[in-house]
C-alpha atoms as a PDB file:
ATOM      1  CA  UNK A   1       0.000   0.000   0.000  1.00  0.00           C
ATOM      2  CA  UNK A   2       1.620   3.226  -1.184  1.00  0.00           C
ATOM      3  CA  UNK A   3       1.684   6.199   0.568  1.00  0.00           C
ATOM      4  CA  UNK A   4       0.519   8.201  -2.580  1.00  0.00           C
ATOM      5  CA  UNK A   5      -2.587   5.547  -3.195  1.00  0.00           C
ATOM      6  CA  UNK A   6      -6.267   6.788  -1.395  1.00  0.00           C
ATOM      7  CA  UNK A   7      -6.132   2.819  -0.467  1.00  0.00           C
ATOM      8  CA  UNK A   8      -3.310   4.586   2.653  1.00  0.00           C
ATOM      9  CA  UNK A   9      -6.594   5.719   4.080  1.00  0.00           C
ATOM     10  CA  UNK A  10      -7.580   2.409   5.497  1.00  0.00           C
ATOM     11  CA  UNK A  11      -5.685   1.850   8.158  1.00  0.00           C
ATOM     12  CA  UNK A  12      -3.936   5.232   8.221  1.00  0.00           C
ATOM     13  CA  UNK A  13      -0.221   6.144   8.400  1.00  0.00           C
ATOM     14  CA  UNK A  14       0.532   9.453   6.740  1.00  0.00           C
ATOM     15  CA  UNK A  15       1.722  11.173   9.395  1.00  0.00           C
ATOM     16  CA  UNK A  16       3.922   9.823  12.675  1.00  0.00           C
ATOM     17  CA  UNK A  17       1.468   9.733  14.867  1.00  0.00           C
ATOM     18  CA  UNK A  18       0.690   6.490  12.591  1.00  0.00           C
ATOM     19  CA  UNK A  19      -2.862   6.278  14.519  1.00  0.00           C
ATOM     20  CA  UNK A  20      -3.270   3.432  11.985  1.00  0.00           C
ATOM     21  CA  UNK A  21      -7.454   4.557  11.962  1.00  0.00           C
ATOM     22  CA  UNK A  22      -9.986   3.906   9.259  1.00  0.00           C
ATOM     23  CA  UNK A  23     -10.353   6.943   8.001  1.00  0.00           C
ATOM     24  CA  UNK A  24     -12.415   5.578   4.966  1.00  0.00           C
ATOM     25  CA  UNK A  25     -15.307   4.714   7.557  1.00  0.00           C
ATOM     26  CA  UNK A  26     -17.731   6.537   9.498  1.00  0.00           C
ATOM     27  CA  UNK A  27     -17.228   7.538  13.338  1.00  0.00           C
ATOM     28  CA  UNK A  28     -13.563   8.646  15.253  1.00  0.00           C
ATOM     29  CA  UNK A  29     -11.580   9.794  13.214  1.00  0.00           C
ATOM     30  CA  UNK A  30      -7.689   9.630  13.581  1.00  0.00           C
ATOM     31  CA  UNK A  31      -5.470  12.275  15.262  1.00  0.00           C
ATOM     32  CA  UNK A  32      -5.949  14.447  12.328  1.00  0.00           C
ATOM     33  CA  UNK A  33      -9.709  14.572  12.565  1.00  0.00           C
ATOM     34  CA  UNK A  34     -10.335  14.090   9.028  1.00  0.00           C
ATOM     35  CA  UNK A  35     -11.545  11.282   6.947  1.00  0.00           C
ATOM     36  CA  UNK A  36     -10.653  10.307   3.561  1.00  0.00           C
ATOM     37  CA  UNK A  37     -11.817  13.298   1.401  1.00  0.00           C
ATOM     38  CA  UNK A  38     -10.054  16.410   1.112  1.00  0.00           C
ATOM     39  CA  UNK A  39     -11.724  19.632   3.612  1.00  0.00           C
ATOM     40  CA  UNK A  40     -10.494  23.334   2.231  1.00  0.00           C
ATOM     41  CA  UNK A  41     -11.219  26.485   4.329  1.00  0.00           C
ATOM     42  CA  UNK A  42      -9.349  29.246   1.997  1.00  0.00           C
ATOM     43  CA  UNK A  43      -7.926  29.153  -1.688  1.00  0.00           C
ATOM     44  CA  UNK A  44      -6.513  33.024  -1.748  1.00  0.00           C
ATOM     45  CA  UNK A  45      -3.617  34.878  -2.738  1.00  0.00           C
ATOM     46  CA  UNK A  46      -1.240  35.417   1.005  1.00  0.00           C
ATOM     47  CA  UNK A  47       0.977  38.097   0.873  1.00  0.00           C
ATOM     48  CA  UNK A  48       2.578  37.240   4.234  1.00  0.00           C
ATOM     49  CA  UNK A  49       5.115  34.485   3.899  1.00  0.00           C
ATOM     50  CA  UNK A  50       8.828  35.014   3.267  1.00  0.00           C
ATOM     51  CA  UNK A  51       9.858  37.489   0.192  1.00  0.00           C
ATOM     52  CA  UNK A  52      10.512  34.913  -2.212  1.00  0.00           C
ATOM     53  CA  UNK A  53       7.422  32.818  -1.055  1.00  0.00           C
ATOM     54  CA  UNK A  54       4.920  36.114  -1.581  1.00  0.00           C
ATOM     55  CA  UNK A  55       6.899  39.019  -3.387  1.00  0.00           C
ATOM     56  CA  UNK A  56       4.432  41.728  -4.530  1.00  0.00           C
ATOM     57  CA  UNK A  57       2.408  39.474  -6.218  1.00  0.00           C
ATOM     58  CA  UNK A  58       1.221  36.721  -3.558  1.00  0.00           C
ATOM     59  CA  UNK A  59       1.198  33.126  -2.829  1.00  0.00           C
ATOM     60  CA  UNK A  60      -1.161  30.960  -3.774  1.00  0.00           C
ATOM     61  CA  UNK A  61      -2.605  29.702  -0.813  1.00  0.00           C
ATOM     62  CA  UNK A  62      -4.682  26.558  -0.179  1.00  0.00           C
ATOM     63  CA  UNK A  63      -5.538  26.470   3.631  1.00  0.00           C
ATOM     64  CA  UNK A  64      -6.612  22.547   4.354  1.00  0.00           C
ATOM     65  CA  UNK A  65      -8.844  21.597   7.189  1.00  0.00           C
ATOM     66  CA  UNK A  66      -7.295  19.244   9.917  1.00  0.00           C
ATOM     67  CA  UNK A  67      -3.709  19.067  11.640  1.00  0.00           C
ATOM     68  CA  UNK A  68      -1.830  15.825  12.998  1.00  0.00           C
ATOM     69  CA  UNK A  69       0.460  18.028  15.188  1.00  0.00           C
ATOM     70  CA  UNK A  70      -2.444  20.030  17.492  1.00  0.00           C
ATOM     71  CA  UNK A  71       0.051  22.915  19.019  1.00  0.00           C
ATOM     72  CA  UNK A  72      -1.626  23.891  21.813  1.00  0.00           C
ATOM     73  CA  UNK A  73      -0.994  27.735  20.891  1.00  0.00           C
ATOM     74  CA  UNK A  74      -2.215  27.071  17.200  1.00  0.00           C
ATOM     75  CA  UNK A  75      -3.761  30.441  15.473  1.00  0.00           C
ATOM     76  CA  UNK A  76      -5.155  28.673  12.774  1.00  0.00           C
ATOM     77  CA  UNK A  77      -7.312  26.043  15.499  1.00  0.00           C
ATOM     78  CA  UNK A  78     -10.380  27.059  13.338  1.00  0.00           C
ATOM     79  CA  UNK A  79      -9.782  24.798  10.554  1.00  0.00           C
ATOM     80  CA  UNK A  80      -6.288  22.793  12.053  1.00  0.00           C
ATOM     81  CA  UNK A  81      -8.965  21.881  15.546  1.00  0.00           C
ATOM     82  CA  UNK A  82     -12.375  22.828  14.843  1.00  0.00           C
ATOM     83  CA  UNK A  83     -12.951  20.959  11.699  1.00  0.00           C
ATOM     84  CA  UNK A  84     -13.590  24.168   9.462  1.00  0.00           C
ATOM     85  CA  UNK A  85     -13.536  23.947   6.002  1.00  0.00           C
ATOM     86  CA  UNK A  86     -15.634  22.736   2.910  1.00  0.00           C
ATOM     87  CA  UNK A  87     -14.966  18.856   1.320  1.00  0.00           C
ATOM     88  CA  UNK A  88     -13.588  19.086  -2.531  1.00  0.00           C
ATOM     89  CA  UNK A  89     -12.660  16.469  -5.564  1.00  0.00           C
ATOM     90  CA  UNK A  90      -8.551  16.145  -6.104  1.00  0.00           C
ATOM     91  CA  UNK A  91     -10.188  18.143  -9.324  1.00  0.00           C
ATOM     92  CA  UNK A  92     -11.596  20.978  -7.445  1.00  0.00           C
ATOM     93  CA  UNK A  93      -8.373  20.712  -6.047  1.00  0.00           C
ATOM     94  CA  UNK A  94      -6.750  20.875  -9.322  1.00  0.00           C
ATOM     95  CA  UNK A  95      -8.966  23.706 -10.526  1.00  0.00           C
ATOM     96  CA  UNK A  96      -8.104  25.669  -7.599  1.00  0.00           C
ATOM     97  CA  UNK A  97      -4.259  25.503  -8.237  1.00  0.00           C
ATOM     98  CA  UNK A  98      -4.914  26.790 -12.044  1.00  0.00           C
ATOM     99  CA  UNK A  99      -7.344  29.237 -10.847  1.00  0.00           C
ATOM    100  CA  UNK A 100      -4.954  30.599  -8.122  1.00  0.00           C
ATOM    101  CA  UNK A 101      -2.280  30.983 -11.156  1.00  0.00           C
ATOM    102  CA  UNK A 102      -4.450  32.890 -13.026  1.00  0.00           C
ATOM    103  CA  UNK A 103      -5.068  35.744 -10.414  1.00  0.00           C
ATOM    104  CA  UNK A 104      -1.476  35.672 -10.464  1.00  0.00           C
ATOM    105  CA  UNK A 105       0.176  34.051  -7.571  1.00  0.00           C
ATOM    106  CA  UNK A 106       3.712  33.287  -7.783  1.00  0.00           C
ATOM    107  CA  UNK A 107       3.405  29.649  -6.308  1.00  0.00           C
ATOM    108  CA  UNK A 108       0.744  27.283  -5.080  1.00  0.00           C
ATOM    109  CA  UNK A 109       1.540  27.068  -1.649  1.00  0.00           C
ATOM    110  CA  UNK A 110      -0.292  24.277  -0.049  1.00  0.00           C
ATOM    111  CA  UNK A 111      -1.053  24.685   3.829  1.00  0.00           C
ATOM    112  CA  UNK A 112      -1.052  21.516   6.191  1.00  0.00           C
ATOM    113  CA  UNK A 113      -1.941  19.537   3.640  1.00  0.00           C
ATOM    114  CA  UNK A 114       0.074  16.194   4.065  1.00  0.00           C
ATOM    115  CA  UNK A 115      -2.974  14.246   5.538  1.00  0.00           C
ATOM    116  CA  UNK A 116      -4.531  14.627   2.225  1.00  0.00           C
ATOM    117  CA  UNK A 117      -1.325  13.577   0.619  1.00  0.00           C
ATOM    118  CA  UNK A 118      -2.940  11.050  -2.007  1.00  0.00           C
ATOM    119  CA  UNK A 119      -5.281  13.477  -3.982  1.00  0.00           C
ATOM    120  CA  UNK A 120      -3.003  16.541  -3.135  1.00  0.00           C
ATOM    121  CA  UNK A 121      -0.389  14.341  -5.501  1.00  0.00           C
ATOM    122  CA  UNK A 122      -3.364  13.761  -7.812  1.00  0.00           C
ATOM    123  CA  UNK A 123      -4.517  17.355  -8.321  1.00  0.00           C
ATOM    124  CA  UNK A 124      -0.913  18.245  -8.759  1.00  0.00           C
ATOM    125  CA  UNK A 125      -0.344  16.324 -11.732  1.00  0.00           C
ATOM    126  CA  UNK A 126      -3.839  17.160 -13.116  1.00  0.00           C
ATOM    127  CA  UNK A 127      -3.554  20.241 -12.437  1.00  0.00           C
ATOM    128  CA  UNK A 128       0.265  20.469 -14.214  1.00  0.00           C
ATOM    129  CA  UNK A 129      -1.444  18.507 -17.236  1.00  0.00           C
ATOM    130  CA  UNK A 130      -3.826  21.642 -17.658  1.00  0.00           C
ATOM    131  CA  UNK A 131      -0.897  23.995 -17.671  1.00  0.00           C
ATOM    132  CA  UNK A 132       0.065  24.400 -14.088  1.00  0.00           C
ATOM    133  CA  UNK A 133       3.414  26.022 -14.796  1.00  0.00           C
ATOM    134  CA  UNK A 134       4.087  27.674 -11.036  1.00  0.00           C
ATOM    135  CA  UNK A 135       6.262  26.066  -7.971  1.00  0.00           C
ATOM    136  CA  UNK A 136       4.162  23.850  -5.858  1.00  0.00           C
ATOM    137  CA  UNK A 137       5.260  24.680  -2.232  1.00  0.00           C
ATOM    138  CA  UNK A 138       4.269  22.632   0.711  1.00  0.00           C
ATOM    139  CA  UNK A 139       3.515  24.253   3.812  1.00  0.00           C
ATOM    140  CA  UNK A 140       4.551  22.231   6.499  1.00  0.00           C
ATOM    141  CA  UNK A 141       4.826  22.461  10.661  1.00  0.00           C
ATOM    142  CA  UNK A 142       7.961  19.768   9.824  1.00  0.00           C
ATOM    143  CA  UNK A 143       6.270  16.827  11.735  1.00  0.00           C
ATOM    144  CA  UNK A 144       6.302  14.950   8.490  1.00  0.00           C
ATOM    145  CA  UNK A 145       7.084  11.073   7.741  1.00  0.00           C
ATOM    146  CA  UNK A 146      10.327  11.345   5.525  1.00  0.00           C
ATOM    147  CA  UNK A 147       9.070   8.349   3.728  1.00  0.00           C
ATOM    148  CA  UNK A 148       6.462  10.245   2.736  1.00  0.00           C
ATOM    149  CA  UNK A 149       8.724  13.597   1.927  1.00  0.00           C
ATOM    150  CA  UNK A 150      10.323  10.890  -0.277  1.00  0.00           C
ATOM    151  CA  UNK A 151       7.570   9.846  -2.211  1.00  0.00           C
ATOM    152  CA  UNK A 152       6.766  13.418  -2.972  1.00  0.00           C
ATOM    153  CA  UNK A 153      10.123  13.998  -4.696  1.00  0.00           C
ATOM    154  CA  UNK A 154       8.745  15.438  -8.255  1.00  0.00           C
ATOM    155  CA  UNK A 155       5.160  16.842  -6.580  1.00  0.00           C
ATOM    156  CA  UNK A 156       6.628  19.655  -4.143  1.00  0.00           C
ATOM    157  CA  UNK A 157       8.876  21.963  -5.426  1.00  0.00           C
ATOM    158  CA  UNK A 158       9.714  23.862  -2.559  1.00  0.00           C
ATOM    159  CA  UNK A 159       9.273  22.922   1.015  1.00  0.00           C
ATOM    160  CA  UNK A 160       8.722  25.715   3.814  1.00  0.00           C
ATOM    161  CA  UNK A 161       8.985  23.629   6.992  1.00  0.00           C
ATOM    162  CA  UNK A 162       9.214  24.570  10.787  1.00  0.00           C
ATOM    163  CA  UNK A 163      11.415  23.470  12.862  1.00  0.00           C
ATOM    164  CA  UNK A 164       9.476  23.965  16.134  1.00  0.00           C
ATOM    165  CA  UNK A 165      11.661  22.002  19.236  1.00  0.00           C
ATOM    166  CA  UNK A 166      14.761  20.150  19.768  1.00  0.00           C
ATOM    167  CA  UNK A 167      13.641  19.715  24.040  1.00  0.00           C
ATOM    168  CA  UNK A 168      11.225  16.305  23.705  1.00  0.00           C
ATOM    169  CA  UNK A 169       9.764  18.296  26.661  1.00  0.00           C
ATOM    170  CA  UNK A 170       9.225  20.996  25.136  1.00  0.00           C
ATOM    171  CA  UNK A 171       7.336  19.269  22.065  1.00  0.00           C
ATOM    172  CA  UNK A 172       5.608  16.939  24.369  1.00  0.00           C
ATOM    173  CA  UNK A 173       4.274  20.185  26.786  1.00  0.00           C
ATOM    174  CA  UNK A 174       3.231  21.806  23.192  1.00  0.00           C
ATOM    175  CA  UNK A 175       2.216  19.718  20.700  1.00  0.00           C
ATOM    176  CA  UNK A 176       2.057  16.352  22.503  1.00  0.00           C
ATOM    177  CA  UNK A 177       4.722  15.130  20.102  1.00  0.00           C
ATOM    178  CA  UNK A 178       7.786  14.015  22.129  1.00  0.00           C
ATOM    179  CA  UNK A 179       8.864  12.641  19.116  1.00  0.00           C
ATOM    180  CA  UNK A 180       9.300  15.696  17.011  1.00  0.00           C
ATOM    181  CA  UNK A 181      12.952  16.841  17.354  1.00  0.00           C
ATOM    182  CA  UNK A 182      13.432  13.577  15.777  1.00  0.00           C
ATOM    183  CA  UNK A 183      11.075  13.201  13.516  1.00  0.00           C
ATOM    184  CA  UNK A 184      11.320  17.016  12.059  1.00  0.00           C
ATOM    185  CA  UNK A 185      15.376  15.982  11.874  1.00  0.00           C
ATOM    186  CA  UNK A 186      14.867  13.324   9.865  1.00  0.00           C
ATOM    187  CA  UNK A 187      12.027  14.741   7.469  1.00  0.00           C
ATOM    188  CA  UNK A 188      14.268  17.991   6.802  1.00  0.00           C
ATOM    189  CA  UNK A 189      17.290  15.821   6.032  1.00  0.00           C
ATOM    190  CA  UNK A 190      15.217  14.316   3.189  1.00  0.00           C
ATOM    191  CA  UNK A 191      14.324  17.825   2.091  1.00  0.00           C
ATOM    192  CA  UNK A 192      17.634  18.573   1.664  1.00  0.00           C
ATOM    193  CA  UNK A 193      18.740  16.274   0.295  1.00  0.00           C
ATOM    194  CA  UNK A 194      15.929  16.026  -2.287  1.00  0.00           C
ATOM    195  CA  UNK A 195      16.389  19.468  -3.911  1.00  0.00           C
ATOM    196  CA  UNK A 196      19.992  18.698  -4.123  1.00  0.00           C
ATOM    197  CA  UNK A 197      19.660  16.009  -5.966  1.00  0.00           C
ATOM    198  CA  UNK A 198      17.183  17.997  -8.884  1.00  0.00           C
ATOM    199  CA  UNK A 199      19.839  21.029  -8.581  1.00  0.00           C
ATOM    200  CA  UNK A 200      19.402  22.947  -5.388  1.00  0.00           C
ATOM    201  CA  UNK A 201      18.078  25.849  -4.625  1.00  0.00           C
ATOM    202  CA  UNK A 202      16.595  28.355  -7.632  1.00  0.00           C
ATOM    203  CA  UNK A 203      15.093  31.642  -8.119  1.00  0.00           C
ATOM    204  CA  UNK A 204      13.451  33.429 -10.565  1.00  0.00           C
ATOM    205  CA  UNK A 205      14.973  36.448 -12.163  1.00  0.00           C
ATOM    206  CA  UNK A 206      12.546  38.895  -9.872  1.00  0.00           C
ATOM    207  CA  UNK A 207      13.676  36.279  -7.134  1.00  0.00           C
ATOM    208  CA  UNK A 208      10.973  34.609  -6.275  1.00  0.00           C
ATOM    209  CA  UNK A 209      12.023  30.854  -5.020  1.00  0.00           C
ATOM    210  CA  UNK A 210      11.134  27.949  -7.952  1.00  0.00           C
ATOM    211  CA  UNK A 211      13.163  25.279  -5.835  1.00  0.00           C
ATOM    212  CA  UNK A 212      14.309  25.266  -2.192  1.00  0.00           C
ATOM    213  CA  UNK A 213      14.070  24.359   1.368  1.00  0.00           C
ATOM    214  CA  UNK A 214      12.769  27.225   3.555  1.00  0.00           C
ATOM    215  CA  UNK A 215      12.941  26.057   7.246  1.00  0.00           C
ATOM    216  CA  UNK A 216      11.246  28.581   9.674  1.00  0.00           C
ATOM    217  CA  UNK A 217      11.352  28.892  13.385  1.00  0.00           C
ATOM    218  CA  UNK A 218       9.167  30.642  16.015  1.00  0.00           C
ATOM    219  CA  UNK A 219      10.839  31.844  18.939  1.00  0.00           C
ATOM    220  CA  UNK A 220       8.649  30.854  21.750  1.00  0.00           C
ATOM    221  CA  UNK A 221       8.360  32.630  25.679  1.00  0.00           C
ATOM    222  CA  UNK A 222      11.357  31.168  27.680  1.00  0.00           C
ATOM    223  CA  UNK A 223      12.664  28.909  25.012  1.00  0.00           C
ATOM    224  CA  UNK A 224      15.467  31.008  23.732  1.00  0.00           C
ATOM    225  CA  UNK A 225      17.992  28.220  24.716  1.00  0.00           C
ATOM    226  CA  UNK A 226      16.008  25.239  22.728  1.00  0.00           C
ATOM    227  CA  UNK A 227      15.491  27.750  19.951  1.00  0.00           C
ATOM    228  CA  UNK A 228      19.465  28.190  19.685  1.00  0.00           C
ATOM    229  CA  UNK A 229      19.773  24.880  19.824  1.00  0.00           C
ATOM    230  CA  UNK A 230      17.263  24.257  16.947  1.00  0.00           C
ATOM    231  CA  UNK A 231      19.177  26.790  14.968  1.00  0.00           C
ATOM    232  CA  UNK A 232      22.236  24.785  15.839  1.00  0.00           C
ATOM    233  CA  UNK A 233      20.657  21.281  14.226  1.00  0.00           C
ATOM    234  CA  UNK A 234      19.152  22.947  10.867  1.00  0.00           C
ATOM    235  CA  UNK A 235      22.358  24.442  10.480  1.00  0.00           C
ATOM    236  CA  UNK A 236      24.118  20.950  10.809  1.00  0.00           C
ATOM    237  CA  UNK A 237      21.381  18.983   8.712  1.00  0.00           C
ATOM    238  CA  UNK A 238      21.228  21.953   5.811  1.00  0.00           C
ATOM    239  CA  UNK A 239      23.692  24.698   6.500  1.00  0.00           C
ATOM    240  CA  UNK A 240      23.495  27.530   3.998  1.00  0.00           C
ATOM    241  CA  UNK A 241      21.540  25.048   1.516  1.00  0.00           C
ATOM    242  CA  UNK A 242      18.366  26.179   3.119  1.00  0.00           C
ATOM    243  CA  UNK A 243      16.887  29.435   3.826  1.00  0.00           C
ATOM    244  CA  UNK A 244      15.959  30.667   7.431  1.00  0.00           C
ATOM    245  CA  UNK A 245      13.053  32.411   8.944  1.00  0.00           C
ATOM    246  CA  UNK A 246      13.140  33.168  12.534  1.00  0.00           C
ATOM    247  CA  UNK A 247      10.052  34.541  14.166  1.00  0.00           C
ATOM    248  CA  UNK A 248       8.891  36.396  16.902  1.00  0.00           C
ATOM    249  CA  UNK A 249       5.289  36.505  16.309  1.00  0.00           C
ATOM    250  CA  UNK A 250       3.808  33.952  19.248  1.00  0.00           C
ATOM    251  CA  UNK A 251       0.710  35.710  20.457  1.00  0.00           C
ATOM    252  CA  UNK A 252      -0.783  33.492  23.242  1.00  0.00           C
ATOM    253  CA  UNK A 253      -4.191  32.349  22.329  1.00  0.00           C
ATOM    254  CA  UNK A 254      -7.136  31.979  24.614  1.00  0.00           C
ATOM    255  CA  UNK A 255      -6.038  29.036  25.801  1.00  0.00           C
ATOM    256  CA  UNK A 256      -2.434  29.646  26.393  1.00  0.00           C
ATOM    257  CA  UNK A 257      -3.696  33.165  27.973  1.00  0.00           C
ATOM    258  CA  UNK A 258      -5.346  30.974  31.068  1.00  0.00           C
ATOM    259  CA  UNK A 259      -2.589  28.473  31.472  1.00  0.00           C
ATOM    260  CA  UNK A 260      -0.608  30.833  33.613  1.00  0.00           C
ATOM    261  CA  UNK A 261       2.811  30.203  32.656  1.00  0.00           C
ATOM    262  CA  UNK A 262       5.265  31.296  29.872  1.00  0.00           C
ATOM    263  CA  UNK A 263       2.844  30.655  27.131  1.00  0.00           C
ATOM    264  CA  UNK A 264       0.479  33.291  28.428  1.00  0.00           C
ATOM    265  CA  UNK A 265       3.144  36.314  27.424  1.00  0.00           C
ATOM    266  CA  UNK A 266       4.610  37.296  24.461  1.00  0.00           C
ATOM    267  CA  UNK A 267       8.269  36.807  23.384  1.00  0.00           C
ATOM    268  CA  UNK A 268      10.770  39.462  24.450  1.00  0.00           C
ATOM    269  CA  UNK A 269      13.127  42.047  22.563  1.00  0.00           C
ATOM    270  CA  UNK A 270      15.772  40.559  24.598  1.00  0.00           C
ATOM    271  CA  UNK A 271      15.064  36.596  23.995  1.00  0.00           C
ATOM    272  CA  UNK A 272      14.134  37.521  19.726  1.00  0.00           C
ATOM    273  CA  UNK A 273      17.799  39.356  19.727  1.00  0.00           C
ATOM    274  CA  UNK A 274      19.916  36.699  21.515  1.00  0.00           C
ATOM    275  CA  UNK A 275      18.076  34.134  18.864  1.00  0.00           C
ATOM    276  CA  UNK A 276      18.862  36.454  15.947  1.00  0.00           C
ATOM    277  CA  UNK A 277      22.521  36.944  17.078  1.00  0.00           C
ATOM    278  CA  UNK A 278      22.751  33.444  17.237  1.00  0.00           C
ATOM    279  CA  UNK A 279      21.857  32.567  13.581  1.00  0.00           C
ATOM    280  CA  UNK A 280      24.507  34.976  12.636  1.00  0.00           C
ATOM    281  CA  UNK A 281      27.020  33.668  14.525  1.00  0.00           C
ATOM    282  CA  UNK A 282      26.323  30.333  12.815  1.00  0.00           C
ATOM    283  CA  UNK A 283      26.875  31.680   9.349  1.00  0.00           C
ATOM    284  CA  UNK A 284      23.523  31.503   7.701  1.00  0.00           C
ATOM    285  CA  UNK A 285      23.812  33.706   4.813  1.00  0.00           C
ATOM    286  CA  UNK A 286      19.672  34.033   3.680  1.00  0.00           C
ATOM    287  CA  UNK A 287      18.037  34.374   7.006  1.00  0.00           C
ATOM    288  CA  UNK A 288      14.763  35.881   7.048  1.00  0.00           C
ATOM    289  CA  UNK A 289      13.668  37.921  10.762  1.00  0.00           C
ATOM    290  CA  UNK A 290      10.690  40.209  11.605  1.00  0.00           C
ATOM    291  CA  UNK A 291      10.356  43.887  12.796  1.00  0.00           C
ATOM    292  CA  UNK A 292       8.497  45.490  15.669  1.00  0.00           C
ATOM    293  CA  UNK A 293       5.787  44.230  17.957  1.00  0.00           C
ATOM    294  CA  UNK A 294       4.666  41.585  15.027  1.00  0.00           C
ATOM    295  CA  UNK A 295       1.785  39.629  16.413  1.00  0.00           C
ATOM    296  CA  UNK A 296       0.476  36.401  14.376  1.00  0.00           C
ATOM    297  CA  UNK A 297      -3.343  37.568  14.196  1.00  0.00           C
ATOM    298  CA  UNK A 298      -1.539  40.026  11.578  1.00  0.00           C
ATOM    299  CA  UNK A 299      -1.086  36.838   9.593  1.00  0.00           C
ATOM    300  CA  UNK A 300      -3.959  34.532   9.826  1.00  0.00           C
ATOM    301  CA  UNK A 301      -6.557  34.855   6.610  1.00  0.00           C
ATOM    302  CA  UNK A 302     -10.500  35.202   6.936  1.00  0.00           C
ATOM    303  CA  UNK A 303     -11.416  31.539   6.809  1.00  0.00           C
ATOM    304  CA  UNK A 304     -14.862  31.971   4.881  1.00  0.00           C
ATOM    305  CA  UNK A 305     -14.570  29.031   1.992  1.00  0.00           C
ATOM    306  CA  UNK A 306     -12.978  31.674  -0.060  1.00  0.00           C
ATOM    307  CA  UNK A 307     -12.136  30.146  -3.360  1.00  0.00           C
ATOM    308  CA  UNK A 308     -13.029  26.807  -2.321  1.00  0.00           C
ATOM    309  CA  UNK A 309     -16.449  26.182  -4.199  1.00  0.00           C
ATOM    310  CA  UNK A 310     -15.954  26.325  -7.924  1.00  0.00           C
ATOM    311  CA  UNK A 311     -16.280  23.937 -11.022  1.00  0.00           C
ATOM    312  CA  UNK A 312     -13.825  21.079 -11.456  1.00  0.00           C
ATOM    313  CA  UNK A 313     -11.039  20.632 -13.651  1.00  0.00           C
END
């Protein structure tokens, strides 16, 4: 049973929580919370990823219903926890990726999406049969199996990927994933190494990223030691192969807000800088940081079904 084949949905595996679930049947669903067809909350131009991600012109951005990770201090827990979001054919899909193209977007950038990974590979290659002729960008909180990375070699173009923990503890407090250093290790080593191997990274002449590995990192409350640390193992898996993004946009959610501890403040000047001064002193050379007193609601889209009802391909 392939990983790319709809049959993976019958005893599921996609992702590492391998919760091994039916999701081709009615009742619980896995740790995902979706069954076998594809949900979509937004299909949009973004405008607030990375410069070569969104430029001037935006990226095209498919927001998909559903999350294996769960962080508790999600922004998106609309559609990643609360099951928002509108089911759609791989040809939708498909139709949605040319559609996005033609408003102009520089990529289709395809948000949490790996759970659908069978007919997101489908409506990639119908899609590129109908004259899909931007990068296809994956999305991706980096909690990915690399087997499955692997068998996407050809479909993704460029991956952005977090890099959220090295501490188990940490990733087992947050996103009950003690497993993640590891697994987000080994899935950005296969990143790596599969752009490599089709050329490394590229631009377009107005710069805008056709191949790459973008790897970003939020700097969480308190965690400025595990965030150096992460720093310290992306630059050891991909050194200046991959691009980095270091944020300081946390912004405690309702939830984290009554918790009490770290997660109910922001991140400080002084913990962002020390991070920052870090990266440098590691020698990445395409490092990506933010201004001011950013806070993520700046950065989360209306999720209202925009562009997700529409004729198929």
């Amino acid at each position: 049973m392939g990983l790319l084949d709809e049959s993976a949905y019958t005893e599921c595996r996609l992702c590492p929580r391998g919760c091994a679930v039916d999701r081709t049947a009615p009742g619980p669903r896995g740790v995902c919370g979706q069954g076998d067809g594809v949900r979509v909350a937004r299909a949009a131009l973004h405008y607030w990823e990375e410069p070569p991600i969104s430029g001037e012109a935006g990226s095209g951005a498919i927001f998909f219903s559903g999350c294996p990770l769960g962080c508790v201090f999600c922004q998106n827990h609309r559609i990643s926890s609360e099951g928002f979001g509108r089911a759609v054919s791989a040809r939708r899909l498909a139709m949605m990726m040319l559609e996005l193209q033609g408003q102009g977007a520089l990529n289709v950038n395809l948000v949490t999406a790996l759970h659908f990974a069978p007919q997101v590979a489908r409506a990639v290659a119908l899609a590129r049969d109908a004259g899909l002729a931007i990068p296809v960008l994956c999305n991706t909180s980096g909690y990915e199996r690399p087997e499955l990375v692997a068998a996407l070699d050809g479909v993704v173009d460029v991956w952005l990927a977090d890099f959220k923990y090295t501490s188990p503890d940490l990733a087992a407090r947050y996103s009950r994933a003690r497993d993640y250093p590891r697994v987000a290790a080994a899935a950005l080593s296969q990143m790596v190494a599969q752009v490599e191997a089709r050329g490394g990274r590229r631009l377009a002449p107005d710069g805008t990223m056709l191949q790459g590995v973008v790897v970003r990192h939020l700097v969480m409350p308190g965690a400025s030691d595990d965030s150096m640390a992460v720093l310290d193992r992306v630059w050891e898996i991909g050194g200046n192969r991959v691009d980095l993004s270091v944020m300081n946009q946390y912004t405690p959610n309702a939830e984290c807000r009554a918790r009490g501890d770290e997660l109910s403040r922001t991140v400080t000047d002084a913990e962002y800088e020390c991070v920052l001064d870090h990266a440098d002193a590691l020698g990445f050379e395409r490092m990506w940081w933010q201004q001011g007193g950013t806070v993520s609601e700046s950065f989360v889209p209306e999720f209202d079904d925009t562009g997700v009802a529409g004729p198929e391909l």
